[in-house]
N, C-alpha and C. Protein backbone atom coordinates (compact mmCIF):
# COMPACT_ATOMS: atom_id res chain seq x y z
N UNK A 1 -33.14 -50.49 50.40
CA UNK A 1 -32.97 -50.81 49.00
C UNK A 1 -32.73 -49.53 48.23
N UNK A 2 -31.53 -49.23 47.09
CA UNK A 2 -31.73 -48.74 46.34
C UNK A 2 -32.12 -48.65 45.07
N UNK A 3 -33.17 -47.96 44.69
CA UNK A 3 -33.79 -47.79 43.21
C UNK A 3 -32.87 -46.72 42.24
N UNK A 4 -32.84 -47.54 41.46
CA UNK A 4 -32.23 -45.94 40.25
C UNK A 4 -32.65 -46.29 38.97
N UNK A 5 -33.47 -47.03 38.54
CA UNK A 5 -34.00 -47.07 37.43
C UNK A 5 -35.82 -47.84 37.70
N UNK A 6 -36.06 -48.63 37.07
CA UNK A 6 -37.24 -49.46 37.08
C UNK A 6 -38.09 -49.42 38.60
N UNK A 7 -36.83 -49.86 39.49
CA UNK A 7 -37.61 -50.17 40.77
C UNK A 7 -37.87 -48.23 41.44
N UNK A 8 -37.79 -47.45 40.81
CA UNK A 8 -38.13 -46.31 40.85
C UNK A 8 -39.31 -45.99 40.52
N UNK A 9 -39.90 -46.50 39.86
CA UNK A 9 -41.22 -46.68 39.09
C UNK A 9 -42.53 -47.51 39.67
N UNK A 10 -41.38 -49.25 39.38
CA UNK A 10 -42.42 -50.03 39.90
C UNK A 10 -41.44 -51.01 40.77
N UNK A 11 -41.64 -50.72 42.14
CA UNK A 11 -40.39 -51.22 42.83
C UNK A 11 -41.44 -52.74 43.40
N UNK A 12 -42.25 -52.89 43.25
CA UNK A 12 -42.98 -54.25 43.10
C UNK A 12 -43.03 -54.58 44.63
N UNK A 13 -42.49 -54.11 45.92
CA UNK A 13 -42.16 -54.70 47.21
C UNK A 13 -42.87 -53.82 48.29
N UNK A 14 -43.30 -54.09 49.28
CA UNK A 14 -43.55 -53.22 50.45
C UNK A 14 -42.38 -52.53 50.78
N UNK A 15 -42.50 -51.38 51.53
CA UNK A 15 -41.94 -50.28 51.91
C UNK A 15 -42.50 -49.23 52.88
N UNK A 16 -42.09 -48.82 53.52
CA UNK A 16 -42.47 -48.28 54.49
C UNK A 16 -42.03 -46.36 54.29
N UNK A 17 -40.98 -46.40 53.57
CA UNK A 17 -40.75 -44.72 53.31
C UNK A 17 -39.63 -44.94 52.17
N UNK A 18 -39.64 -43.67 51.23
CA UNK A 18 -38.79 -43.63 50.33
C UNK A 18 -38.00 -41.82 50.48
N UNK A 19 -37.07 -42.26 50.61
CA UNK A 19 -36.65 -40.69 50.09
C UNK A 19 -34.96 -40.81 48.78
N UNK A 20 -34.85 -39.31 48.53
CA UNK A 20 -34.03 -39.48 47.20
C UNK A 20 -32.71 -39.66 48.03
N UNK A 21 -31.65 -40.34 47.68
CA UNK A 21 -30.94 -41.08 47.67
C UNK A 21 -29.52 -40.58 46.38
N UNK A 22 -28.00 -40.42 47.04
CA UNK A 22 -27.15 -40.48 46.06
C UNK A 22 -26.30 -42.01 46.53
N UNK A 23 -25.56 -42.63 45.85
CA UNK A 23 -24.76 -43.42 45.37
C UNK A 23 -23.55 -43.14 45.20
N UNK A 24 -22.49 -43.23 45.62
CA UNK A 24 -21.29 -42.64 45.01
C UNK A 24 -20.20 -43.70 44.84
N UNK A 25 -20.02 -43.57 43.76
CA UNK A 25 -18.99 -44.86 43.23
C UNK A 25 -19.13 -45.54 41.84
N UNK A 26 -20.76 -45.33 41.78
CA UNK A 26 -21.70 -45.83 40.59
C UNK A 26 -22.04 -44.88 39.73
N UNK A 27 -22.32 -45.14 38.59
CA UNK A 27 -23.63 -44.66 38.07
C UNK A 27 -24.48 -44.97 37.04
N UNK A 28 -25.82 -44.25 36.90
CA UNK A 28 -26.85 -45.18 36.33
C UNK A 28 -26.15 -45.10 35.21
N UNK A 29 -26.65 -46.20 34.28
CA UNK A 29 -25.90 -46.36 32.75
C UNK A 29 -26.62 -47.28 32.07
N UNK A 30 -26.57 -47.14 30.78
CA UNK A 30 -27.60 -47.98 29.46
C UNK A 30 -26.91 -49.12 29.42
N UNK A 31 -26.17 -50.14 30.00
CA UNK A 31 -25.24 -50.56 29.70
C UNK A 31 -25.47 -52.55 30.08
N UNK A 32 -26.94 -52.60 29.66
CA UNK A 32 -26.77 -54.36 29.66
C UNK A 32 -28.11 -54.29 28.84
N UNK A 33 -27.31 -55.76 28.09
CA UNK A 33 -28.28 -56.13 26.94
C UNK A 33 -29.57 -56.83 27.91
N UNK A 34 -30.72 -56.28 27.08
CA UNK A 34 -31.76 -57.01 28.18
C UNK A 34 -32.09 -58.37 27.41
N UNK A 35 -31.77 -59.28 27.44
CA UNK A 35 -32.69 -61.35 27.12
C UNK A 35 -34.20 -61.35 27.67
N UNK A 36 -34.49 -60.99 28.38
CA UNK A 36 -35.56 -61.07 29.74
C UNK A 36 -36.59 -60.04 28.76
N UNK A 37 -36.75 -59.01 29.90
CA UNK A 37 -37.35 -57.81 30.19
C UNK A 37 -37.78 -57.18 29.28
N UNK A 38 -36.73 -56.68 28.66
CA UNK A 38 -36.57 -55.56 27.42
C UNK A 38 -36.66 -55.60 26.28
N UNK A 39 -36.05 -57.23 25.65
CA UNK A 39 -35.32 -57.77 24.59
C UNK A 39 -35.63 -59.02 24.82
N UNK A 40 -34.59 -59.66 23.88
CA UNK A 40 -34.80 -61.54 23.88
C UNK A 40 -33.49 -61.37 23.17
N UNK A 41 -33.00 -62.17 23.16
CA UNK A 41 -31.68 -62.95 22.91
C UNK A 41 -31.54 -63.17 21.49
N UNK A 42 -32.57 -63.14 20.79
CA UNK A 42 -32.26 -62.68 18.90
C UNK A 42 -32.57 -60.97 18.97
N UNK A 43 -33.01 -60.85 19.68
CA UNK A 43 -33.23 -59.35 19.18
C UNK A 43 -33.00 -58.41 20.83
N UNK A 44 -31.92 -58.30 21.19
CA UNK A 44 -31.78 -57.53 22.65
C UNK A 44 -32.47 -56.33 22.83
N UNK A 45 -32.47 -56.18 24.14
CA UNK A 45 -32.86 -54.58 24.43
C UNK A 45 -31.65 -53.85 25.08
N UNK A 46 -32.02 -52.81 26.12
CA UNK A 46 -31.47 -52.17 26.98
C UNK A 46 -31.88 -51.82 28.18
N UNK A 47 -30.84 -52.10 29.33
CA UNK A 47 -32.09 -51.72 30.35
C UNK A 47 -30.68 -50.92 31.19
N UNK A 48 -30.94 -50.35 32.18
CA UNK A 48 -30.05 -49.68 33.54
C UNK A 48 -29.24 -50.80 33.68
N UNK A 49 -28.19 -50.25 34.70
CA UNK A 49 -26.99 -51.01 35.32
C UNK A 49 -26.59 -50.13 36.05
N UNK A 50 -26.26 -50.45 37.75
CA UNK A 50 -24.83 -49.12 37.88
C UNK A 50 -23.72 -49.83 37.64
N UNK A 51 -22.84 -48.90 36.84
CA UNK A 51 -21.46 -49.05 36.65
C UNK A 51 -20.71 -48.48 37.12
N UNK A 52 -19.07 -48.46 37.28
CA UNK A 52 -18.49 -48.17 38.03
C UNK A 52 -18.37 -46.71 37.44
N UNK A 53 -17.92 -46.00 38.20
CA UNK A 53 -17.62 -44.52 38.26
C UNK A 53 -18.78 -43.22 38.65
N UNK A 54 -18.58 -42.17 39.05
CA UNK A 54 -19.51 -41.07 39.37
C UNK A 54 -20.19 -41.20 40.50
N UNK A 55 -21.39 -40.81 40.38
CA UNK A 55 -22.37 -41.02 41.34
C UNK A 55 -23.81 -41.01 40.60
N UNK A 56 -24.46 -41.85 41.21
CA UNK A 56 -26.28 -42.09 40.83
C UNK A 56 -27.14 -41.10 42.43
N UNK A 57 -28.04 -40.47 41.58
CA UNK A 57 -29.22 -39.90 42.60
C UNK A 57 -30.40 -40.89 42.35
N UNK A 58 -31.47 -41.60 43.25
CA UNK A 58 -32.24 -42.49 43.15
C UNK A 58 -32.89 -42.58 44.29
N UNK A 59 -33.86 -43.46 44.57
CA UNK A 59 -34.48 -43.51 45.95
C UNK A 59 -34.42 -44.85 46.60
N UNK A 60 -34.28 -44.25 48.33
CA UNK A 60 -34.03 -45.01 49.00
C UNK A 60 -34.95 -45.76 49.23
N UNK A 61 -36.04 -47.08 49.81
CA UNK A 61 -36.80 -47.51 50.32
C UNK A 61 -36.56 -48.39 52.04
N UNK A 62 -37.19 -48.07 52.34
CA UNK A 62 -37.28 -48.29 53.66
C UNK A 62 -38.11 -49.81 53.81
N UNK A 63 -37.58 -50.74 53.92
CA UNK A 63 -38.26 -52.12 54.57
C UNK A 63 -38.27 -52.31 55.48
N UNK A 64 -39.78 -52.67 55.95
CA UNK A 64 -39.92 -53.33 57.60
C UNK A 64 -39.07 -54.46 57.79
N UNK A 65 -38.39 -54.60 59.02
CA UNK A 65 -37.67 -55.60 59.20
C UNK A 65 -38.56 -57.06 59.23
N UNK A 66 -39.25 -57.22 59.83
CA UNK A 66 -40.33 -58.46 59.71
C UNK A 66 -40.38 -58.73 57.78
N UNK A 67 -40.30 -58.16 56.79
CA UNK A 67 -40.64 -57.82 55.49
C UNK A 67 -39.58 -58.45 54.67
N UNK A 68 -37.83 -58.22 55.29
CA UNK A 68 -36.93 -57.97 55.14
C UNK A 68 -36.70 -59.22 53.96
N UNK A 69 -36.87 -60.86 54.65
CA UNK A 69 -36.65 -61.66 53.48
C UNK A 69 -37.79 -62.20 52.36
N UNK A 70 -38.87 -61.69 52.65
CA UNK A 70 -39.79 -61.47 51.35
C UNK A 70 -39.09 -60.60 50.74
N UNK A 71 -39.02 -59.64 50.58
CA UNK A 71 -38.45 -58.39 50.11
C UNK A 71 -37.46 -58.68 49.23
N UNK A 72 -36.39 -59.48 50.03
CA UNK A 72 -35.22 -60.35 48.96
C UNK A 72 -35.32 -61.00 48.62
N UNK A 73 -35.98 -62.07 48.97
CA UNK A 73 -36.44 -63.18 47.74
C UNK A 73 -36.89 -62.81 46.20
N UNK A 74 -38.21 -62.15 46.61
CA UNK A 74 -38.49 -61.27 45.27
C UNK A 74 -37.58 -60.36 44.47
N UNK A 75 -36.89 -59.78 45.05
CA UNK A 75 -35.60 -58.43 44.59
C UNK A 75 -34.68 -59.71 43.89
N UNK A 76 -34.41 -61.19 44.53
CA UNK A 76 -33.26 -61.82 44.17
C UNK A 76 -34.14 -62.39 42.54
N UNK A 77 -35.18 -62.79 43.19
CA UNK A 77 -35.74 -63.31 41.61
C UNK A 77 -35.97 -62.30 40.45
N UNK A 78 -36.26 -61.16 40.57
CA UNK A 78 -36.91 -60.24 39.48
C UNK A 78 -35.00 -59.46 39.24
N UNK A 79 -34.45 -59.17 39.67
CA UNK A 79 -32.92 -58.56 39.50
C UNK A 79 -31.80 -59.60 38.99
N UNK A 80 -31.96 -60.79 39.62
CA UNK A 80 -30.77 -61.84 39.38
C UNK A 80 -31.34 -63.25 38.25
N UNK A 81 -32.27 -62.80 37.75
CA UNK A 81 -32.94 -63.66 36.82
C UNK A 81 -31.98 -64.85 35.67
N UNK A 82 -30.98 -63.54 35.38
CA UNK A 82 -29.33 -63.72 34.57
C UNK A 82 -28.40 -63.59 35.12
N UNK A 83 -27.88 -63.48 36.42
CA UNK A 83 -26.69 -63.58 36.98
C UNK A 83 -26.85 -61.66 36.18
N UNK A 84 -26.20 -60.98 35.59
CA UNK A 84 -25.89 -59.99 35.07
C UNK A 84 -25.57 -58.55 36.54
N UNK A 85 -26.15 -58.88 37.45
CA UNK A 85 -26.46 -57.80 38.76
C UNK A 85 -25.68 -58.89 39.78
N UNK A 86 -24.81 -57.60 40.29
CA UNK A 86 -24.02 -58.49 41.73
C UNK A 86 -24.99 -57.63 43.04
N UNK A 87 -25.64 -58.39 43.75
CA UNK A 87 -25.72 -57.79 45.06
C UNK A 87 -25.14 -57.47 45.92
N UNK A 88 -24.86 -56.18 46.25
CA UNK A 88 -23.97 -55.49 46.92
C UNK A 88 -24.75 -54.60 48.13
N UNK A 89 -24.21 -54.62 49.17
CA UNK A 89 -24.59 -53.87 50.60
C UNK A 89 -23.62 -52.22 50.51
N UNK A 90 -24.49 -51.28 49.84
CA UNK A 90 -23.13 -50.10 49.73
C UNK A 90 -24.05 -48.75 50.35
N UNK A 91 -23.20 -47.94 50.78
CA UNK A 91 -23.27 -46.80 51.54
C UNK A 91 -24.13 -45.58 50.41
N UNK A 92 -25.06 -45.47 51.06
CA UNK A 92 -25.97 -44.31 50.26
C UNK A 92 -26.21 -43.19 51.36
N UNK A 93 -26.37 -41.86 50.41
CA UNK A 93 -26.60 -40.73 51.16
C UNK A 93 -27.46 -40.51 50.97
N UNK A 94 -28.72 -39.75 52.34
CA UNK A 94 -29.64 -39.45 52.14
C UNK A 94 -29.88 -38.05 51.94
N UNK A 95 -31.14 -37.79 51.52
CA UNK A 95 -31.51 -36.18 51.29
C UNK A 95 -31.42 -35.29 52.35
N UNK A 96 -31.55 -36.22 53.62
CA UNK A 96 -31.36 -35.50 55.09
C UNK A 96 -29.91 -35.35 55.58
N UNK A 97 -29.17 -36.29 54.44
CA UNK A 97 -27.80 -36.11 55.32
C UNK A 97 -27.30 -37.53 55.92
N UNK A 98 -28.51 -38.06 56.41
CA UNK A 98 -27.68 -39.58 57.09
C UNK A 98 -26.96 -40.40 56.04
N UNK A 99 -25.74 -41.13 56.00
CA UNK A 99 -26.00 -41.91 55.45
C UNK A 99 -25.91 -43.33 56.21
N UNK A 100 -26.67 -44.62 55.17
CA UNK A 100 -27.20 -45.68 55.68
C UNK A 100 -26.54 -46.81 54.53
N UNK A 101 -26.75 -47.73 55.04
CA UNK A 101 -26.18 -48.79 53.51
C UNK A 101 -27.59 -49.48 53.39
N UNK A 102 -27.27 -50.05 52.17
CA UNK A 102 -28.81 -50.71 50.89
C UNK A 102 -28.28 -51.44 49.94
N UNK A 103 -29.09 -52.02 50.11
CA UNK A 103 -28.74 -53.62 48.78
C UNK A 103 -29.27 -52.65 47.27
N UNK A 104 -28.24 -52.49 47.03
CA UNK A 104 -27.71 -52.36 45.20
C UNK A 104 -27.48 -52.88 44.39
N UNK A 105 -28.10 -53.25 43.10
CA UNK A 105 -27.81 -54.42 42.20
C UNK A 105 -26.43 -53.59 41.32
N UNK A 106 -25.46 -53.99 41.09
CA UNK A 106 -24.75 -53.17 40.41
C UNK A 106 -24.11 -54.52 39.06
N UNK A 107 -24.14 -53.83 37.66
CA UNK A 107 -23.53 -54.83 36.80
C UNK A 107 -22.02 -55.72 36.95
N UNK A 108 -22.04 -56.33 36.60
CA UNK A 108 -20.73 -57.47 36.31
C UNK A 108 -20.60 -56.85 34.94
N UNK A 109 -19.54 -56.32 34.76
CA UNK A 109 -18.93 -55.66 33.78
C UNK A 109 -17.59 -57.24 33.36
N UNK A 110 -18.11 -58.64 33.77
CA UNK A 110 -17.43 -59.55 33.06
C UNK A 110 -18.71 -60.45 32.28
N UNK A 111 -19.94 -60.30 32.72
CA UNK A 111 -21.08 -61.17 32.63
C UNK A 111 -21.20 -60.76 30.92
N UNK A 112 -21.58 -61.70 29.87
CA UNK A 112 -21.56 -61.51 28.46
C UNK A 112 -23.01 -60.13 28.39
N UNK A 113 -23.95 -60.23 29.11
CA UNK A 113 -25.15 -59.00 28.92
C UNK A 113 -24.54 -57.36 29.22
N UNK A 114 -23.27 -58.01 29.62
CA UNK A 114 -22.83 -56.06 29.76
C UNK A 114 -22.45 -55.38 28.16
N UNK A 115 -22.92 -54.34 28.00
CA UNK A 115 -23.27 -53.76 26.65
C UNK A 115 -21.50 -52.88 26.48
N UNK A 116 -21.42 -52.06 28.21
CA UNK A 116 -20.28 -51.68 28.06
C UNK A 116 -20.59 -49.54 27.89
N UNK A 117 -19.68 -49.09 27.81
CA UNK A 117 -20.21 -47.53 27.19
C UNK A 117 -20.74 -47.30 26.18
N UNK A 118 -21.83 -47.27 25.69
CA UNK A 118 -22.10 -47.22 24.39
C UNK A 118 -22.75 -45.70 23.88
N UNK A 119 -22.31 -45.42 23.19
CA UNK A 119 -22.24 -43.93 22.60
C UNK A 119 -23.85 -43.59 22.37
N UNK A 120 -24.68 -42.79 22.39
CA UNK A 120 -25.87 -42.46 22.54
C UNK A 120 -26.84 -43.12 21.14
N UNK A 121 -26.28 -42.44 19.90
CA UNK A 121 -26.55 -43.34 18.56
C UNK A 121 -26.70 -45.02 18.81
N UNK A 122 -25.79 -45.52 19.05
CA UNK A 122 -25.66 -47.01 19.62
C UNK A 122 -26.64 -47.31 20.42
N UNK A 123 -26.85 -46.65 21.85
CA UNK A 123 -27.95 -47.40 22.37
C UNK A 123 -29.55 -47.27 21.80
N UNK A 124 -29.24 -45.67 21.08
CA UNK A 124 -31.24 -45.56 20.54
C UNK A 124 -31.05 -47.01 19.35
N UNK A 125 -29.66 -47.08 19.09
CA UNK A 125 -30.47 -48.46 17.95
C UNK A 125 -30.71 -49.41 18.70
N UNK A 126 -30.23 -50.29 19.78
CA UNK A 126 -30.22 -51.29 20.17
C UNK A 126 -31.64 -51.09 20.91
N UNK A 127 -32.29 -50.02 21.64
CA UNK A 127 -33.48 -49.56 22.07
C UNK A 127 -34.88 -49.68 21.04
N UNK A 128 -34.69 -49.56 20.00
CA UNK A 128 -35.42 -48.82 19.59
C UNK A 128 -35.89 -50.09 18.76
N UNK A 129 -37.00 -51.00 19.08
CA UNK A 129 -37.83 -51.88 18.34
C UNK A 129 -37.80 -52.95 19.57
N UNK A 130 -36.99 -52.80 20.00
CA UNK A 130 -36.66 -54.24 21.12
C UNK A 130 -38.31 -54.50 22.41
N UNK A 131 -38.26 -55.42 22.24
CA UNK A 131 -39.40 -56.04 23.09
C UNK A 131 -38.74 -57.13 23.71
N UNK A 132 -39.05 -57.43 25.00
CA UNK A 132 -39.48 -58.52 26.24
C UNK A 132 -40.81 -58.71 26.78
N UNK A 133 -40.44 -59.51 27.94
CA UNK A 133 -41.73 -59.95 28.69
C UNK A 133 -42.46 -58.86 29.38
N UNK A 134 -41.86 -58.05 29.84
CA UNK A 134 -41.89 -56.83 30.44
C UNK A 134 -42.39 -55.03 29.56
N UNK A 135 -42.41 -55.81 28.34
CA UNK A 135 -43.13 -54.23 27.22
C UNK A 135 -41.87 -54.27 26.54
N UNK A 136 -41.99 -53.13 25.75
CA UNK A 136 -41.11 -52.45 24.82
C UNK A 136 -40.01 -51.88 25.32
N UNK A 137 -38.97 -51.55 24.66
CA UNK A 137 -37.53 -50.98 26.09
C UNK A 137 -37.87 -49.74 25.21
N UNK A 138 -38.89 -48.89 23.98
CA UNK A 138 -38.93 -47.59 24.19
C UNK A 138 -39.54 -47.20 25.49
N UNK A 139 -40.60 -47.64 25.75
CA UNK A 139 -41.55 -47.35 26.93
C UNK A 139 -40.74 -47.52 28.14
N UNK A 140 -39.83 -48.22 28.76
CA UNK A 140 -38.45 -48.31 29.51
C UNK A 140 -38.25 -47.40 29.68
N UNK A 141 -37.43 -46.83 28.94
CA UNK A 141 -36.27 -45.33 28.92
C UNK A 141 -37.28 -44.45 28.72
N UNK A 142 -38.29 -44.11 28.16
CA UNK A 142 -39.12 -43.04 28.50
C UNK A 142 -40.31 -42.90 29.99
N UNK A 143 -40.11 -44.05 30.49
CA UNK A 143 -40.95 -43.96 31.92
C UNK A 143 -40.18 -43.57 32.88
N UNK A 144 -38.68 -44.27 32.78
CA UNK A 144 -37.66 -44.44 33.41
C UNK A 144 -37.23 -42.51 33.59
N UNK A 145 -37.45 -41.66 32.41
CA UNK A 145 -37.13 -40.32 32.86
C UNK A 145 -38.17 -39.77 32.94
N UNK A 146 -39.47 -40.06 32.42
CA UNK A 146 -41.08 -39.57 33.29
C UNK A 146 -40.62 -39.08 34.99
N UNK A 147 -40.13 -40.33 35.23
CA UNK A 147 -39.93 -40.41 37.03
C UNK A 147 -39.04 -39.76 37.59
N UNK A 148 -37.94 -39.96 36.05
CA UNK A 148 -36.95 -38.86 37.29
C UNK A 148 -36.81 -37.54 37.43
N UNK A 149 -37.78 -37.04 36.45
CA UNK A 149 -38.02 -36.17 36.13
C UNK A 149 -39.11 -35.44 37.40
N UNK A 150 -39.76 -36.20 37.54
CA UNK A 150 -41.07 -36.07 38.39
C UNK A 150 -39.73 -36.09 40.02
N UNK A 151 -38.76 -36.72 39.70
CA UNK A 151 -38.01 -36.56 40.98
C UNK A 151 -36.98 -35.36 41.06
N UNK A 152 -36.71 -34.66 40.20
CA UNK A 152 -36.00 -33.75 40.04
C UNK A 152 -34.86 -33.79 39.10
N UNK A 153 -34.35 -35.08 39.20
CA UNK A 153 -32.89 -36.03 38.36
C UNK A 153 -33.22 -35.94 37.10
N UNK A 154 -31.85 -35.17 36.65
CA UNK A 154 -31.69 -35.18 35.00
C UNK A 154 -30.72 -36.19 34.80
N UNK A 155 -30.82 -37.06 34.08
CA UNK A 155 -29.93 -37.82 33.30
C UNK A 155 -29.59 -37.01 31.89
N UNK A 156 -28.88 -36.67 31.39
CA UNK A 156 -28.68 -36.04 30.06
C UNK A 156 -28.41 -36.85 28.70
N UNK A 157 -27.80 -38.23 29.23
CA UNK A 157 -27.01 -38.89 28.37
C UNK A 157 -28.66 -39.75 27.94
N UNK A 158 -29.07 -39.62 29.20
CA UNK A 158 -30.57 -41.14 28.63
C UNK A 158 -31.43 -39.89 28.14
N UNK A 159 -31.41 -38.80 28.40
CA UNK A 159 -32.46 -37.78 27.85
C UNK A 159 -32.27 -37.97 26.46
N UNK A 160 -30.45 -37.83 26.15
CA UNK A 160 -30.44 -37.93 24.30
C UNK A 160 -30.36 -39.16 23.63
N UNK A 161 -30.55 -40.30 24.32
CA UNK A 161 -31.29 -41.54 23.91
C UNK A 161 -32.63 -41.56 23.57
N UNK A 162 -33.43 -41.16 24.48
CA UNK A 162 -34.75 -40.84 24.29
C UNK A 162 -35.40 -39.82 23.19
N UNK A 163 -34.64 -38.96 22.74
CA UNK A 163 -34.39 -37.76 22.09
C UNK A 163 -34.88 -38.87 20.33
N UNK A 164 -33.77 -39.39 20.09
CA UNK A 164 -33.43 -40.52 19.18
C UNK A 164 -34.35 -41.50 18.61
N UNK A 165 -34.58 -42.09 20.17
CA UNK A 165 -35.46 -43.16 20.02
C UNK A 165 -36.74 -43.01 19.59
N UNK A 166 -37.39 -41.60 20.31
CA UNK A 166 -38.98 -41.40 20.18
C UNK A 166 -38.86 -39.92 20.03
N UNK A 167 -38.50 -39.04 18.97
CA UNK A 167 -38.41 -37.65 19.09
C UNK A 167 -39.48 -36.80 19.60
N UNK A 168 -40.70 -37.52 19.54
CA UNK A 168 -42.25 -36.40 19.58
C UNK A 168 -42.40 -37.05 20.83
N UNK A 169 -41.59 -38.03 22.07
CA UNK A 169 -42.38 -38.26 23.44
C UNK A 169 -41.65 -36.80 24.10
N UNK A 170 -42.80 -36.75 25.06
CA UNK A 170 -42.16 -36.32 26.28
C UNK A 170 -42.25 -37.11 27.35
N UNK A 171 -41.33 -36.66 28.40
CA UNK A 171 -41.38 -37.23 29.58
C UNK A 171 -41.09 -36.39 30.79
């Protein structure tokens, strides 16, 4: 499995080993309205997506094969809640060098929750008050670079979202 946002944090599943992980083809991006999680559907949030282009650094997780369709069941219910994430089997590189393939949720850039590029101003507004079932989407984007931070990964573009949204956090 690959993580590059949330399931980086709280990847909710057994696992057996994680290491950091690039993506190439994708990358992480602010770029779907959250209904669910983040937001609600009068008042949206924001949450991750990979979208097409670049590359994402993130971590790999390792599932026991015995584990394998618990693992997806849960990943299919908590990721595909809205259709919004296509499951995809794609080639990731590891920190050692191998690479291996991993189920990747990556956005439908046709699904109505795709937000699209949205310029940094744009997403701290759409961020910034929004609540779901799941907390606040400030607390989101500021845990979300707690971790990657704690992993080495700079995002710059979500750093100056965060910047916006909550000027006095750190992460």
């Amino acid at each position: 499995m690959f993580g590059y946002g949330s399931l980086i944090w709280r990847p909710g599943f057994a696992h057996v080993e994680t290491q950091r992980a690039r993506l190439y083809g994708h990358r992480r991006s602010l770029c779907v309205y959250s209904f669910v999680h983040r937001g609600t559907r009068r008042r949206p949030g924001l949450v991750l997506g990979l979208d097409c282009g670049g590359s994402c650094v993130g971590l790999a997780f390792r599932v026991p094969g015995e584990l394998r369709d618990e693992v997806m069941a849960y990943l299919r219910e908590r990721e595909l809640v809205t259709s919004v994430y296509l499951e995809r089997m794609l080639k990731i590189r590891l920190d050692d060098a191998r690479m291996v393939e991993a189920v990747a949720y990556i956005v439908d850039r046709k699904h109505q929750q795709y937000a699209g590029a949205l310029d940094v101003a744009d997403a701290a507004t759409v961020v910034r008050g929004a609540v779901g079932q799941s907390g606040n989407n400030e607390e989101y984007v500021l845990s979300t670079l707690k971790h990657l931070e704690a992993l080495g990964i700079r995002d710059h573009w979500l750093e100056e979202v965060a910047r916006l949204v909550a000027p006095d956090a750190t992460w």
